[in-house]
N, C-alpha and C. Protein backbone atom coordinates (compact mmCIF):
# COMPACT_ATOMS: atom_id res chain seq x y z
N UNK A 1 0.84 -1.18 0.00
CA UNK A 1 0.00 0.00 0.00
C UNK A 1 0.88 1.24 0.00
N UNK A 2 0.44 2.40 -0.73
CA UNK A 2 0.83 4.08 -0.77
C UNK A 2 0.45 4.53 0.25
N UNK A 3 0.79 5.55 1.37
CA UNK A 3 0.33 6.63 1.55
C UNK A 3 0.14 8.14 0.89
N UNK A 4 -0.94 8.32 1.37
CA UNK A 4 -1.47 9.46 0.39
C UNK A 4 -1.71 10.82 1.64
N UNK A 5 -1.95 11.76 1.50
CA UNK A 5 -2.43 12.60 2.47
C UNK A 5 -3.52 13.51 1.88
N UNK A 6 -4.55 13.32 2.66
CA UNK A 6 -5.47 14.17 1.46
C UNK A 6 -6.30 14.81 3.02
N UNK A 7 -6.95 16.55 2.58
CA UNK A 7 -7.11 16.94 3.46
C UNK A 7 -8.54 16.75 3.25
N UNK A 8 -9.74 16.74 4.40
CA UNK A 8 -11.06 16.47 4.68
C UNK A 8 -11.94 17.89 5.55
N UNK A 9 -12.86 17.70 4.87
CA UNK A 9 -13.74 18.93 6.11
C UNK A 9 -13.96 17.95 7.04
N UNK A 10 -14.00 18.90 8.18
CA UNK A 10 -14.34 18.38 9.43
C UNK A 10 -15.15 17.28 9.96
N UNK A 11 -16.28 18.21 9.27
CA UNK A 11 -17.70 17.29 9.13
C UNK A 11 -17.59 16.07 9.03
N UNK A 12 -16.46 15.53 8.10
CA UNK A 12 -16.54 14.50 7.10
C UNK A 12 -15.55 13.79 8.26
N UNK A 13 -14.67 14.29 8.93
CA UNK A 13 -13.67 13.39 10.23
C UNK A 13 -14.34 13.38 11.25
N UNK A 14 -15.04 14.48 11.70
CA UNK A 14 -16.59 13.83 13.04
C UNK A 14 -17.23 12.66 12.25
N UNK A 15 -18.03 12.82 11.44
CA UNK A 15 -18.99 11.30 11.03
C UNK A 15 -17.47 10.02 10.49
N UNK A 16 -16.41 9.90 9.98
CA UNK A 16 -15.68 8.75 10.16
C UNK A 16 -15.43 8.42 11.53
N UNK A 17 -15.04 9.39 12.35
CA UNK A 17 -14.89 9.23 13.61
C UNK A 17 -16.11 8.48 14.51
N UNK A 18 -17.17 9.00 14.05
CA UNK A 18 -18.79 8.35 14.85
C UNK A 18 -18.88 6.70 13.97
N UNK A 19 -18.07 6.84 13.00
CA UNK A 19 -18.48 5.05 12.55
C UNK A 19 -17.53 4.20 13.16
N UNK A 20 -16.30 4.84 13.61
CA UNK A 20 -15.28 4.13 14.13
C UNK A 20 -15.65 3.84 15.69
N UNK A 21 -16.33 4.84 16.52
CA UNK A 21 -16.80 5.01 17.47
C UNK A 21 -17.79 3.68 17.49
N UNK A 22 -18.08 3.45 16.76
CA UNK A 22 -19.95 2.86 16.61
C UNK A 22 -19.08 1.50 16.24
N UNK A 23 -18.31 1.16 15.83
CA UNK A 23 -17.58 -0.02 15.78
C UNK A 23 -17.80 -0.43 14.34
N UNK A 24 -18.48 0.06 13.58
CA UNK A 24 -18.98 -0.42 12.06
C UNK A 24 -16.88 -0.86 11.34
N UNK A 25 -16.05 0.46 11.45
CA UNK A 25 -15.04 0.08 10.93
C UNK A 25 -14.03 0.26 12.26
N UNK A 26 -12.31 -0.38 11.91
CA UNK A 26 -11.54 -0.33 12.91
C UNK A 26 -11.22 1.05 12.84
N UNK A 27 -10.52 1.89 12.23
CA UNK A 27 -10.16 2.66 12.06
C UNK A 27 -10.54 3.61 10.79
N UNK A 28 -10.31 4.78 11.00
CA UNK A 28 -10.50 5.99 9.75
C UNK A 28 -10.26 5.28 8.48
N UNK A 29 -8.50 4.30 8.14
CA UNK A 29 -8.01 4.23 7.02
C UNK A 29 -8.81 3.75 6.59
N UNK A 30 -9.52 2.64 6.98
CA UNK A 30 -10.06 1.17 6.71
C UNK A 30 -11.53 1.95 6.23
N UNK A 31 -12.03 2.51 6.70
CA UNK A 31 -13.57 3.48 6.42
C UNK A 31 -13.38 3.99 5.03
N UNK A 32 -12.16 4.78 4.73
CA UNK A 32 -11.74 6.00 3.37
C UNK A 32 -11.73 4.67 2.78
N UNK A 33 -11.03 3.25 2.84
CA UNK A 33 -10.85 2.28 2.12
C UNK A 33 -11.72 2.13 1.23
N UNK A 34 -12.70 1.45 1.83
CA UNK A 34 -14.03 0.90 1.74
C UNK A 34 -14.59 1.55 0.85
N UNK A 35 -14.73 3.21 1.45
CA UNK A 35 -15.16 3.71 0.70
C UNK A 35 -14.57 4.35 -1.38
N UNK A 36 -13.60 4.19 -0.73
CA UNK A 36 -13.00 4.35 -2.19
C UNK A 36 -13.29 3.26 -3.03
N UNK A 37 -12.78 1.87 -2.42
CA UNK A 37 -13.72 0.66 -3.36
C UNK A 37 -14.75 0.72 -4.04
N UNK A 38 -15.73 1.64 -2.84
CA UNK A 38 -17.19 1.36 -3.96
C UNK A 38 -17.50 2.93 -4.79
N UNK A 39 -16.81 3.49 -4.50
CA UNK A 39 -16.20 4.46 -5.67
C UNK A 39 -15.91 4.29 -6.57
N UNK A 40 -14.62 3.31 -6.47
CA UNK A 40 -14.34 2.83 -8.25
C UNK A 40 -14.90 1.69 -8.49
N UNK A 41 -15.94 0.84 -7.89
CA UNK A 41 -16.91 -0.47 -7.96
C UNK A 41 -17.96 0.67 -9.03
N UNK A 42 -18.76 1.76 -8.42
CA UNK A 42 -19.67 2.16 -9.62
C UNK A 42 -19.50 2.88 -10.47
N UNK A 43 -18.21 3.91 -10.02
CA UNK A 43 -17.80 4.52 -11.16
C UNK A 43 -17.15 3.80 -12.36
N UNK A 44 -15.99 3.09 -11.79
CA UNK A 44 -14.70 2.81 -13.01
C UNK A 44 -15.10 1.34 -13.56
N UNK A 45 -15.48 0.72 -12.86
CA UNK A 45 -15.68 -0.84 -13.49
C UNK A 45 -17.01 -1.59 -13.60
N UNK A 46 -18.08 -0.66 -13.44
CA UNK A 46 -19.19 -0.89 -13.79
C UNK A 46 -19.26 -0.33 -15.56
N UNK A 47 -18.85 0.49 -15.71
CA UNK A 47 -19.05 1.87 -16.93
C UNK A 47 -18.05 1.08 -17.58
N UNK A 48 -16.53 -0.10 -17.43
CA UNK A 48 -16.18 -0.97 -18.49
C UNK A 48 -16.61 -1.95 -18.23
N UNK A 49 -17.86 -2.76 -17.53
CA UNK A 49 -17.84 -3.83 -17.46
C UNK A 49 -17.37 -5.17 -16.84
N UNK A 50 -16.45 -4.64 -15.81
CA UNK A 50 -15.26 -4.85 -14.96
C UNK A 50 -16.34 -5.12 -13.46
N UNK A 51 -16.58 -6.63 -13.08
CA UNK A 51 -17.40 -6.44 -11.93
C UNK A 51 -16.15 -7.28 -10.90
């Protein structure tokens, strides 16, 4: 894996923080993870066909 540093509104590190809190994920990274997956799950490889 890369590290990357990318900056976030607040907003957006209180609610990762309340899912990490809430136990849904271990940590922040693992949350942005996830979420980037299904980022490029509907954007990039649905639109070639790529499931």
């Amino acid at each position: 894996m890369k590290l990357i540093t990318l900056y976030l509104p607040e907003t957006y590190i209180k609610a990762l923080d309340q899912l990490v809190d809430e136990r849904f994920y271990p940590n922040r990274a693992e949350a942005i993870r996830v979420a980037i997956r299904d980022l490029i799950s509907a954007e990039v490889w649905r639109r070639n066909g790529v499931d």
